[in-house]
PDB file of N, CA and C in Angstrom:
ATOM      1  N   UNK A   1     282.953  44.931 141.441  1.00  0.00           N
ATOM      2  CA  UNK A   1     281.746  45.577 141.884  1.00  0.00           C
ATOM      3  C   UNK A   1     280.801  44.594 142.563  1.00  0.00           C
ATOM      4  N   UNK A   2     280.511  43.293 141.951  1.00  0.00           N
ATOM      5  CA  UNK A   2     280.143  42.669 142.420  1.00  0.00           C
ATOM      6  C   UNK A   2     280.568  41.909 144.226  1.00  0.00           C
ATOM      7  N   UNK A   3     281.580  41.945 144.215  1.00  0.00           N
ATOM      8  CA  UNK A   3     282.052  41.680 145.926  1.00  0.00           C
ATOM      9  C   UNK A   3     281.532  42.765 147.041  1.00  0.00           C
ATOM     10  N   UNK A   4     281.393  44.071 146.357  1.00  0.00           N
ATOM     11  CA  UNK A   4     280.834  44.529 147.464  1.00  0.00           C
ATOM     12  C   UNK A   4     279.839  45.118 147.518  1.00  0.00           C
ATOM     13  N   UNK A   5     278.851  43.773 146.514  1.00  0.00           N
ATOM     14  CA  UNK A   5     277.441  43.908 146.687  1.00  0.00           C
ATOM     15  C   UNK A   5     276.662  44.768 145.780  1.00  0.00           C
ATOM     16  N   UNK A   6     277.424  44.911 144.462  1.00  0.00           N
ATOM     17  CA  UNK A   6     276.249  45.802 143.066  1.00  0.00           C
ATOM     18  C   UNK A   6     275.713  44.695 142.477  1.00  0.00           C
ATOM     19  N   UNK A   7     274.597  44.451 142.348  1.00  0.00           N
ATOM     20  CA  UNK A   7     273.900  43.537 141.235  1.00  0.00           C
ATOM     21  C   UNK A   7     274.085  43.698 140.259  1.00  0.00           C
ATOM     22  N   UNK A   8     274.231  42.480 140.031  1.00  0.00           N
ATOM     23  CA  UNK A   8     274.708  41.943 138.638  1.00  0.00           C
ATOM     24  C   UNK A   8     274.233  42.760 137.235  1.00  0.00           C
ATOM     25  N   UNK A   9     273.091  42.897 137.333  1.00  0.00           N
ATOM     26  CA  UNK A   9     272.416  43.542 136.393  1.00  0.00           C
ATOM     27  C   UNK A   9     273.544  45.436 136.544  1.00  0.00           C
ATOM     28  N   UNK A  10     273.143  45.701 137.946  1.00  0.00           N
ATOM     29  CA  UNK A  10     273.803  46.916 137.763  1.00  0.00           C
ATOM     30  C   UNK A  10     275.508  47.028 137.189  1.00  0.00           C
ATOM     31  N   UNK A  11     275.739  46.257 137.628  1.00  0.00           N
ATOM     32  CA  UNK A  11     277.430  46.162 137.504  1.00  0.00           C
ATOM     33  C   UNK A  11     277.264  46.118 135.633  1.00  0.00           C
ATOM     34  N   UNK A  12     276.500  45.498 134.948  1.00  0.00           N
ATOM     35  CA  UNK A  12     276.360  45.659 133.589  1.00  0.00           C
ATOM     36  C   UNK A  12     275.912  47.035 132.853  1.00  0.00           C
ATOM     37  N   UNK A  13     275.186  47.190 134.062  1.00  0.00           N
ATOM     38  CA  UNK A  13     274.657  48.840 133.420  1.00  0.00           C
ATOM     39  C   UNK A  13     276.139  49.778 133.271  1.00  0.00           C
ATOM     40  N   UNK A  14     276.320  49.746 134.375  1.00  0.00           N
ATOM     41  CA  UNK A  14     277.414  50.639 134.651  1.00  0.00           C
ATOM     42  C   UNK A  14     278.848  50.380 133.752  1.00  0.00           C
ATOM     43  N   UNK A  15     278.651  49.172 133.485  1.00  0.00           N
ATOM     44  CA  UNK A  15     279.858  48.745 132.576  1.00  0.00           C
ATOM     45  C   UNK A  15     279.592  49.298 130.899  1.00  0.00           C
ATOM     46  N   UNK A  16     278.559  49.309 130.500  1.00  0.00           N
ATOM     47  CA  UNK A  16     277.971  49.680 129.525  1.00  0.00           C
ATOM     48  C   UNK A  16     277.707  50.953 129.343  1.00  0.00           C
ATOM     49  N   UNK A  17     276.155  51.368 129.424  1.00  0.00           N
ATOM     50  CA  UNK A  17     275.611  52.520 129.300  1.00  0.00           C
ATOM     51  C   UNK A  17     276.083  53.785 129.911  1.00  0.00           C
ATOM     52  N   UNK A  18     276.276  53.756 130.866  1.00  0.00           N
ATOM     53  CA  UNK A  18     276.685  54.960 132.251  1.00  0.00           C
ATOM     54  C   UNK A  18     277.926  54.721 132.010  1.00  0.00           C
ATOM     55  N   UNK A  19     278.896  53.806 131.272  1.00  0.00           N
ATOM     56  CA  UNK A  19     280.248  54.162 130.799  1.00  0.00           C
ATOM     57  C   UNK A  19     280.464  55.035 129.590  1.00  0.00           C
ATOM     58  N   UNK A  20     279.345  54.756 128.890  1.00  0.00           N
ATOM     59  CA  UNK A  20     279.081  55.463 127.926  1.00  0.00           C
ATOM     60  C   UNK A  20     278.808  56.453 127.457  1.00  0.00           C
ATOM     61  N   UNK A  21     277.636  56.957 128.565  1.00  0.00           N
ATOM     62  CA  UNK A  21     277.127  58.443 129.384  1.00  0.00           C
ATOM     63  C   UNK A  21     278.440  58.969 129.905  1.00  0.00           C
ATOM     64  N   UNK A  22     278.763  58.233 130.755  1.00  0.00           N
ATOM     65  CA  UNK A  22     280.270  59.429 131.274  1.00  0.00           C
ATOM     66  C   UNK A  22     281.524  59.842 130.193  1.00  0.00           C
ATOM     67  N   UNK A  23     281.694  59.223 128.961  1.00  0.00           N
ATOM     68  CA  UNK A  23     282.399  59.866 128.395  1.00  0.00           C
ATOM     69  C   UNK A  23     281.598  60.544 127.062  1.00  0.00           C
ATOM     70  N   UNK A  24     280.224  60.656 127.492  1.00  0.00           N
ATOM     71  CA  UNK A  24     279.509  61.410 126.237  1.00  0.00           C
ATOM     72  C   UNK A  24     279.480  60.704 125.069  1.00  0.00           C
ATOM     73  N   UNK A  25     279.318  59.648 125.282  1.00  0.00           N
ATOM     74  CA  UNK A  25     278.992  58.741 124.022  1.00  0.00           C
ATOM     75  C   UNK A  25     277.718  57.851 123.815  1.00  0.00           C
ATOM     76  N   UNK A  26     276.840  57.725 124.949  1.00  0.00           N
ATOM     77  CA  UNK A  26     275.690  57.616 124.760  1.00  0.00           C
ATOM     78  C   UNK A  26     275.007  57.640 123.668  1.00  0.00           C
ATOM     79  N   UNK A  27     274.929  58.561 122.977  1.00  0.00           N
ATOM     80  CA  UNK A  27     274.250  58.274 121.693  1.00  0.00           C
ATOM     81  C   UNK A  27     274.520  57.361 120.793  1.00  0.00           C
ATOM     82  N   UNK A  28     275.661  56.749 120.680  1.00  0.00           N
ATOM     83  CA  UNK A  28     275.923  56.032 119.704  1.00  0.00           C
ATOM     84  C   UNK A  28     276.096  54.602 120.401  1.00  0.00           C
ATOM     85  N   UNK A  29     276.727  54.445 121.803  1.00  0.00           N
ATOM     86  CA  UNK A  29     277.199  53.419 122.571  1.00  0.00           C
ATOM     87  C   UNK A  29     276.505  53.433 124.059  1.00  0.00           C
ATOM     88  N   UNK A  30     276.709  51.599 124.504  1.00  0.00           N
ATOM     89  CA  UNK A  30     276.354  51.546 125.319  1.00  0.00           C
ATOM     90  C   UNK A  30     274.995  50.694 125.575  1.00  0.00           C
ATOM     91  N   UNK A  31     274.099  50.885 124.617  1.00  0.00           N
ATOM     92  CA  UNK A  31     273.078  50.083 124.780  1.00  0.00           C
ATOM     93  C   UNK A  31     272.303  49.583 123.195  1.00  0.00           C
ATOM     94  N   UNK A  32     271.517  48.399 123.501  1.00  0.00           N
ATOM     95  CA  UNK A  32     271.324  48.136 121.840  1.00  0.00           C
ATOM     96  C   UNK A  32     269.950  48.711 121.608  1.00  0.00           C
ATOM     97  N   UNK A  33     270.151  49.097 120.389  1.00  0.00           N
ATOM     98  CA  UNK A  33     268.793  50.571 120.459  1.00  0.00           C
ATOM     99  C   UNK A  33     269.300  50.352 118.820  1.00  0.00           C
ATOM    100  N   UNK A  34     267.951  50.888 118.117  1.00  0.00           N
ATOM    101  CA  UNK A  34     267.888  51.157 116.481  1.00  0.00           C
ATOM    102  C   UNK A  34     268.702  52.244 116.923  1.00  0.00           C
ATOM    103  N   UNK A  35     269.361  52.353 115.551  1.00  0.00           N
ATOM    104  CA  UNK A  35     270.565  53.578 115.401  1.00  0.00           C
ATOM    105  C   UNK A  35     271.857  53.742 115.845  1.00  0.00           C
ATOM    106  N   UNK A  36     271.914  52.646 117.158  1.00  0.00           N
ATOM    107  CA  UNK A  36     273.010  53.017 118.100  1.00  0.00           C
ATOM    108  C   UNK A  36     274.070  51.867 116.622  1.00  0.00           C
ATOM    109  N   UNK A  37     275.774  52.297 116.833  1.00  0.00           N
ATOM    110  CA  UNK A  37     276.675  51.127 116.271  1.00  0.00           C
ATOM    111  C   UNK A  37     276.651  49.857 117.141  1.00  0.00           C
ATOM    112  N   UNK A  38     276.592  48.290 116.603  1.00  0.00           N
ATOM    113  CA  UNK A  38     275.482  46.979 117.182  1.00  0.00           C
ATOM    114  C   UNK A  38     276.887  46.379 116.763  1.00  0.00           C
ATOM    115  N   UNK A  39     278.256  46.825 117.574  1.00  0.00           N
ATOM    116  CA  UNK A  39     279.279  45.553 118.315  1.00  0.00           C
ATOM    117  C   UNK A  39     279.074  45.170 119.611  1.00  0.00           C
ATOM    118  N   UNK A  40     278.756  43.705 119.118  1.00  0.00           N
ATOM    119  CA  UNK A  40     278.662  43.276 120.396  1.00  0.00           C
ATOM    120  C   UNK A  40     279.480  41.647 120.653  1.00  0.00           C
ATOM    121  N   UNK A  41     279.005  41.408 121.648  1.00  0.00           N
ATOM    122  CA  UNK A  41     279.879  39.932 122.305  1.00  0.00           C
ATOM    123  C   UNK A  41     278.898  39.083 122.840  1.00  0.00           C
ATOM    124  N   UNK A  42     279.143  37.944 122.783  1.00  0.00           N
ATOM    125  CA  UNK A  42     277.761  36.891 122.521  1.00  0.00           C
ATOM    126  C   UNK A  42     278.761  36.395 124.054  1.00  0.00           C
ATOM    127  N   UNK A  43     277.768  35.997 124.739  1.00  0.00           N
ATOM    128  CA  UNK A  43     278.611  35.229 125.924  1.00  0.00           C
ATOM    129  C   UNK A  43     277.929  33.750 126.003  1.00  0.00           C
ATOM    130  N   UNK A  44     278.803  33.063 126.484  1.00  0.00           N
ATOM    131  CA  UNK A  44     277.827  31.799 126.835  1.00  0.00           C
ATOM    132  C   UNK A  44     277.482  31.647 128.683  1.00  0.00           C
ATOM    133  N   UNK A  45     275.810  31.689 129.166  1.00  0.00           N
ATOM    134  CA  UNK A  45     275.690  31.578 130.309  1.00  0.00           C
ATOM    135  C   UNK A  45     275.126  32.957 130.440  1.00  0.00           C
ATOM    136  N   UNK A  46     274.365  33.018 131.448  1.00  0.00           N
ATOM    137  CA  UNK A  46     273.307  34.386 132.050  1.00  0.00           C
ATOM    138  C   UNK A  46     274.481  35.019 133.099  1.00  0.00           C
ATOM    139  N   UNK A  47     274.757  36.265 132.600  1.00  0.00           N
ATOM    140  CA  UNK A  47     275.862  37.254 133.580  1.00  0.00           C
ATOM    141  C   UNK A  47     274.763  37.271 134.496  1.00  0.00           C
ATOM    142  N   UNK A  48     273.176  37.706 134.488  1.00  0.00           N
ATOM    143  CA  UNK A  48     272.228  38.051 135.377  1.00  0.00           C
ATOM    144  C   UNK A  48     272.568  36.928 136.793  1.00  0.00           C
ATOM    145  N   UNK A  49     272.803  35.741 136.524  1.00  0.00           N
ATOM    146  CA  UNK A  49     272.959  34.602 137.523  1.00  0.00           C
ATOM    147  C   UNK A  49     274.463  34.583 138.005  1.00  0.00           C
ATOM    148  N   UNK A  50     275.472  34.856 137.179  1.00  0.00           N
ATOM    149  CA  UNK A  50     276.792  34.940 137.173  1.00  0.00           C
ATOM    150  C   UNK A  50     277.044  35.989 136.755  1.00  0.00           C
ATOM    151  N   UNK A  51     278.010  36.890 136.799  1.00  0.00           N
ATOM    152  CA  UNK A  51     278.503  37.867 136.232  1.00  0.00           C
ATOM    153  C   UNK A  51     279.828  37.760 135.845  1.00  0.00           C
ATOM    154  N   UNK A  52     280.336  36.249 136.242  1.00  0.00           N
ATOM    155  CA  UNK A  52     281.488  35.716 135.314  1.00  0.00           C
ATOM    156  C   UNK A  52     281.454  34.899 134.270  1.00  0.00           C
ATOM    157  N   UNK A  53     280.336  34.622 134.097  1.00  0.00           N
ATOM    158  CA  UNK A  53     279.959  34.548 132.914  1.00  0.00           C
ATOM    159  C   UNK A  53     280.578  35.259 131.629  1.00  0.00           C
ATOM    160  N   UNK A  54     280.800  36.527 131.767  1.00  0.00           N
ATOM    161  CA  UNK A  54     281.108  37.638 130.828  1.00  0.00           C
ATOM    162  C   UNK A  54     281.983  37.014 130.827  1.00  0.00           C
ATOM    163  N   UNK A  55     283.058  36.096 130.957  1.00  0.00           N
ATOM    164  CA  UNK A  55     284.492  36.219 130.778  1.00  0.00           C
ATOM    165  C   UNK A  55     284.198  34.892 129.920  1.00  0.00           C
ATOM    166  N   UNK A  56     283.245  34.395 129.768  1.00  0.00           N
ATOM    167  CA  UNK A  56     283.142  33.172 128.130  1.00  0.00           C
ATOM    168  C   UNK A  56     282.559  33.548 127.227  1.00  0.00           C
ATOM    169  N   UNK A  57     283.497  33.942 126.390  1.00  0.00           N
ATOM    170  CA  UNK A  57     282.770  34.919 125.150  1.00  0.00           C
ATOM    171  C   UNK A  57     283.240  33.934 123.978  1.00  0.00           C
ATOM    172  N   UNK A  58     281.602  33.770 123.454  1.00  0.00           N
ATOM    173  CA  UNK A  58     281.588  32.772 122.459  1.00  0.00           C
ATOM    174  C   UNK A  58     281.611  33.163 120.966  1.00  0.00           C
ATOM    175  N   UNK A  59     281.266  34.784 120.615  1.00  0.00           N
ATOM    176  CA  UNK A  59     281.413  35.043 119.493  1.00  0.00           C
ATOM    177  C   UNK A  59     281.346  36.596 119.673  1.00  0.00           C
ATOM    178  N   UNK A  60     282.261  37.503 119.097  1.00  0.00           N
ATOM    179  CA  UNK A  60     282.582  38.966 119.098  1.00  0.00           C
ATOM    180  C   UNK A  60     281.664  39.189 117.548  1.00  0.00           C
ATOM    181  N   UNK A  61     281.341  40.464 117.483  1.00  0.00           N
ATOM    182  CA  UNK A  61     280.373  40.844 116.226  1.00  0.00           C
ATOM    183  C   UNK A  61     280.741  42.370 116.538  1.00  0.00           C
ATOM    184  N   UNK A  62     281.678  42.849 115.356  1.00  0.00           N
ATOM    185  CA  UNK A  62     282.451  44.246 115.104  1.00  0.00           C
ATOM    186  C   UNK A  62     282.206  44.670 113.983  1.00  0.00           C
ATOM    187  N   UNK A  63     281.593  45.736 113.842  1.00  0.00           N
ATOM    188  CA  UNK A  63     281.303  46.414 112.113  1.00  0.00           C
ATOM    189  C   UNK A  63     280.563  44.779 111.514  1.00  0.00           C
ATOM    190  N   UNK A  64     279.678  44.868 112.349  1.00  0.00           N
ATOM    191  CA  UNK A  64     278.830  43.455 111.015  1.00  0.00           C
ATOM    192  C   UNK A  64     279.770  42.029 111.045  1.00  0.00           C
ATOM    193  N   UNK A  65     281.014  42.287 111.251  1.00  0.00           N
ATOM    194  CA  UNK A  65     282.001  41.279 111.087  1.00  0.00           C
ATOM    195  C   UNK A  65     282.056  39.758 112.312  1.00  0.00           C
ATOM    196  N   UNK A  66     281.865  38.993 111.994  1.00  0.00           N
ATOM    197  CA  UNK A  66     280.994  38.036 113.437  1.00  0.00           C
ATOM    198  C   UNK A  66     283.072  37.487 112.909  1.00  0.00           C
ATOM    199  N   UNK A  67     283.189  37.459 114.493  1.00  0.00           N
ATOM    200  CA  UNK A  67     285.205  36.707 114.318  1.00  0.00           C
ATOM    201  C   UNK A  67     284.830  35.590 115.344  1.00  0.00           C
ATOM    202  N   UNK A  68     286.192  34.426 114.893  1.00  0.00           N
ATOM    203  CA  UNK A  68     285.833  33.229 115.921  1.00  0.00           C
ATOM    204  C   UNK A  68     286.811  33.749 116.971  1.00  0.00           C
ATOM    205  N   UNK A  69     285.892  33.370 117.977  1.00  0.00           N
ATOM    206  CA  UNK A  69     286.658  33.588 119.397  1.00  0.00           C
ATOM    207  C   UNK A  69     287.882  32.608 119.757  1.00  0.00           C
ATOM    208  N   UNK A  70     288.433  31.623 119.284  1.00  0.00           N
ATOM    209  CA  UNK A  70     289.329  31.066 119.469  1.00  0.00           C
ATOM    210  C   UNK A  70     290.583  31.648 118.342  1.00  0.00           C
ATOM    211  N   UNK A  71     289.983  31.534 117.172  1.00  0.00           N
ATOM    212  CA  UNK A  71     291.174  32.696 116.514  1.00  0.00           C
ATOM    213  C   UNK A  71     291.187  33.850 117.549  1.00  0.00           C
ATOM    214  N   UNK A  72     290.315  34.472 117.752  1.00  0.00           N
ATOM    215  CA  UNK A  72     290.843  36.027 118.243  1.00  0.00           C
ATOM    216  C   UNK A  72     292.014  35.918 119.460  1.00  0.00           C
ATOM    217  N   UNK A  73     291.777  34.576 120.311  1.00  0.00           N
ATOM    218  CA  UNK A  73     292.584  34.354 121.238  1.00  0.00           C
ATOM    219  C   UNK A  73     294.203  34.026 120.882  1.00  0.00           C
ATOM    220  N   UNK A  74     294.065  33.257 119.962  1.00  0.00           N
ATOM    221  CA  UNK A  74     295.217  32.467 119.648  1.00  0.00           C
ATOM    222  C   UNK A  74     296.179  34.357 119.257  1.00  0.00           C
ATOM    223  N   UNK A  75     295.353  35.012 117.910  1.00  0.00           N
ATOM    224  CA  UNK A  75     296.143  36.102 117.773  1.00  0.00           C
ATOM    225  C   UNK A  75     296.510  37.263 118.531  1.00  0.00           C
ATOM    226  N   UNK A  76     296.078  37.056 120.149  1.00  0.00           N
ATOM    227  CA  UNK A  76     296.522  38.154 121.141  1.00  0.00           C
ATOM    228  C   UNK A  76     297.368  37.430 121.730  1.00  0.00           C
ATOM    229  N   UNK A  77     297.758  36.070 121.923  1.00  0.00           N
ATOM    230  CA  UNK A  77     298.691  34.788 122.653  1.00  0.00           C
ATOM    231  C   UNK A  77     300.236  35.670 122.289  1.00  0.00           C
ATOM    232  N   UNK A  78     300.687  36.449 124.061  1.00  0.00           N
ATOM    233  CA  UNK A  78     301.800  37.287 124.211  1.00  0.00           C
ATOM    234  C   UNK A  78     301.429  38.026 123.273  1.00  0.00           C
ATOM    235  N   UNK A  79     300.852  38.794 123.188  1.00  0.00           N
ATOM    236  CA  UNK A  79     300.583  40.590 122.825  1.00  0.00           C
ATOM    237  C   UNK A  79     299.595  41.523 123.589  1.00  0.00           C
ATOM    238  N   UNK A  80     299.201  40.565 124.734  1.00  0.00           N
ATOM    239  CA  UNK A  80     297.875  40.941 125.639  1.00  0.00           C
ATOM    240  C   UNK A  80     298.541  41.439 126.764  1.00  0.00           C
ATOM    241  N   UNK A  81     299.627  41.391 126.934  1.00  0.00           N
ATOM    242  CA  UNK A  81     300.530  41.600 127.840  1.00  0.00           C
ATOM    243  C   UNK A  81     301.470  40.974 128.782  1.00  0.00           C
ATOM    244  N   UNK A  82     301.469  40.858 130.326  1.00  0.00           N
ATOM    245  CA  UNK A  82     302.614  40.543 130.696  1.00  0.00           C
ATOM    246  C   UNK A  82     301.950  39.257 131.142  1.00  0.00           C
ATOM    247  N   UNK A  83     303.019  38.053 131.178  1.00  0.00           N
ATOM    248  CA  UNK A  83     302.614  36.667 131.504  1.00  0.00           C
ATOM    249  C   UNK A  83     302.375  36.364 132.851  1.00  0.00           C
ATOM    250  N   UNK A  84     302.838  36.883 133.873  1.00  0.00           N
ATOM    251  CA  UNK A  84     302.414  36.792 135.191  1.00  0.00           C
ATOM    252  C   UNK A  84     302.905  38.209 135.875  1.00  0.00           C
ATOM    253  N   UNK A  85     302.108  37.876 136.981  1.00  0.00           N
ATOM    254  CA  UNK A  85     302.138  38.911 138.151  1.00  0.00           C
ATOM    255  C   UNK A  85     303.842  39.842 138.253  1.00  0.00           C
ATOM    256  N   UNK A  86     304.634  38.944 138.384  1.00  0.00           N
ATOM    257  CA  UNK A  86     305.846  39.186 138.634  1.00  0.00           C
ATOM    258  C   UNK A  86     305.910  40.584 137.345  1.00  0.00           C
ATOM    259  N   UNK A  87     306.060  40.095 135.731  1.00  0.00           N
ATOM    260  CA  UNK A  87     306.080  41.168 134.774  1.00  0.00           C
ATOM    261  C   UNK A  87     304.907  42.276 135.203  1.00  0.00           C
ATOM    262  N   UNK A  88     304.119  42.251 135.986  1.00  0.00           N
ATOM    263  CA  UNK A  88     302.988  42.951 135.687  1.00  0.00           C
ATOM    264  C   UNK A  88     303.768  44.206 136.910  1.00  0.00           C
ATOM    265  N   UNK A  89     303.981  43.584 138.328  1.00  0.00           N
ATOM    266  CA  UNK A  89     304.351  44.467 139.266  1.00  0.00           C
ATOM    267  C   UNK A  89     305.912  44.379 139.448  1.00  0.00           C
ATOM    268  N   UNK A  90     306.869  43.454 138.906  1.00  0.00           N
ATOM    269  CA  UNK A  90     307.696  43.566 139.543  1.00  0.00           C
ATOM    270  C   UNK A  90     308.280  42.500 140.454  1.00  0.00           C
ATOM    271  N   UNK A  91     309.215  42.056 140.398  1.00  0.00           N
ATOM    272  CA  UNK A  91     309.580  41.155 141.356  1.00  0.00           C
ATOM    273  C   UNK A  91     309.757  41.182 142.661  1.00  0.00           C
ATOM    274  N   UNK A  92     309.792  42.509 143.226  1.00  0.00           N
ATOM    275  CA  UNK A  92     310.015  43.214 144.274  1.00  0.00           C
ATOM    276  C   UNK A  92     308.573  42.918 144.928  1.00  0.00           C
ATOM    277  N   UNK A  93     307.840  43.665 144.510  1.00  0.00           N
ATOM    278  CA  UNK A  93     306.293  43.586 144.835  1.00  0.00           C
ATOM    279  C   UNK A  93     305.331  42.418 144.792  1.00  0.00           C
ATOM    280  N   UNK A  94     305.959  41.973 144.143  1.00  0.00           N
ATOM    281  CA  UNK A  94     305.293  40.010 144.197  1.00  0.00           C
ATOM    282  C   UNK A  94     305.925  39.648 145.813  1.00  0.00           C
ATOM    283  N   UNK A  95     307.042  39.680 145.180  1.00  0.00           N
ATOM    284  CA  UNK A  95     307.392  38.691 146.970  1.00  0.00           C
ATOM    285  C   UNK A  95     307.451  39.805 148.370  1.00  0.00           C
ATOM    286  N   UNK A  96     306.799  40.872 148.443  1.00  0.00           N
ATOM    287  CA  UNK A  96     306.641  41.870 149.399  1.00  0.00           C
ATOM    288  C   UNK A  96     305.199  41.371 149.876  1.00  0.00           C
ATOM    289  N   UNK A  97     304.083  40.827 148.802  1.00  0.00           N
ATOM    290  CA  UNK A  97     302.817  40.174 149.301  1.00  0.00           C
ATOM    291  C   UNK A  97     302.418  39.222 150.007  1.00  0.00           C
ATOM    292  N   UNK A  98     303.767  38.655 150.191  1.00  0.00           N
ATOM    293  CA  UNK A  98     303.494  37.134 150.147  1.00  0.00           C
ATOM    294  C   UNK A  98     303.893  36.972 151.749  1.00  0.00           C
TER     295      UNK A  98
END
């Protein structure tokens, strides 16, 4: 979203709240508000300045439960899915890009 020009801030809205709104879950998700359920993801660095930022996540907080982000990594290591492009599309379609 950001490449073709949504601000940063918006690209968060929309990732959040108005994702939230569109599948009718708003009330509970989406934004931090008394009442709403408060999982969230601690990032390190202002997405507002970067919005890749979001992708250094320094501490996850689920049901109250604060998990270390390097365990959480290590236990998705090959279960997150396919290891490169090739498993993802195909061998066919990798070297058709190129």
């Amino acid at each position: 979203m950001v490449e073709i020009d949504i601000p940063n801030h918006e690209v968060i809205k929309i990732a959040s709240l108005n994702s939230a709104s569109a599948m009718g879950l708003s009330d509970n998700f989406g934004s931090i508000e008394v009442g709403k359920f408060g999982d969230l993801m601690i990032i390190k660095g202002n997405p507002l300045e970067n919005i890749y930022n979001t992708r250094i996540v320094h501490t996850v907080i689920k049901k109250g439960v604060i998990y270390d982000t390097q365990e959480l990594l290590k236990a998705c290591e090959e279960k997150s899915g396919p290891n490169s492009k090739q498993e993802w599309f195909g061998k066919t379609f990798v070297e058709s890009k190129h």
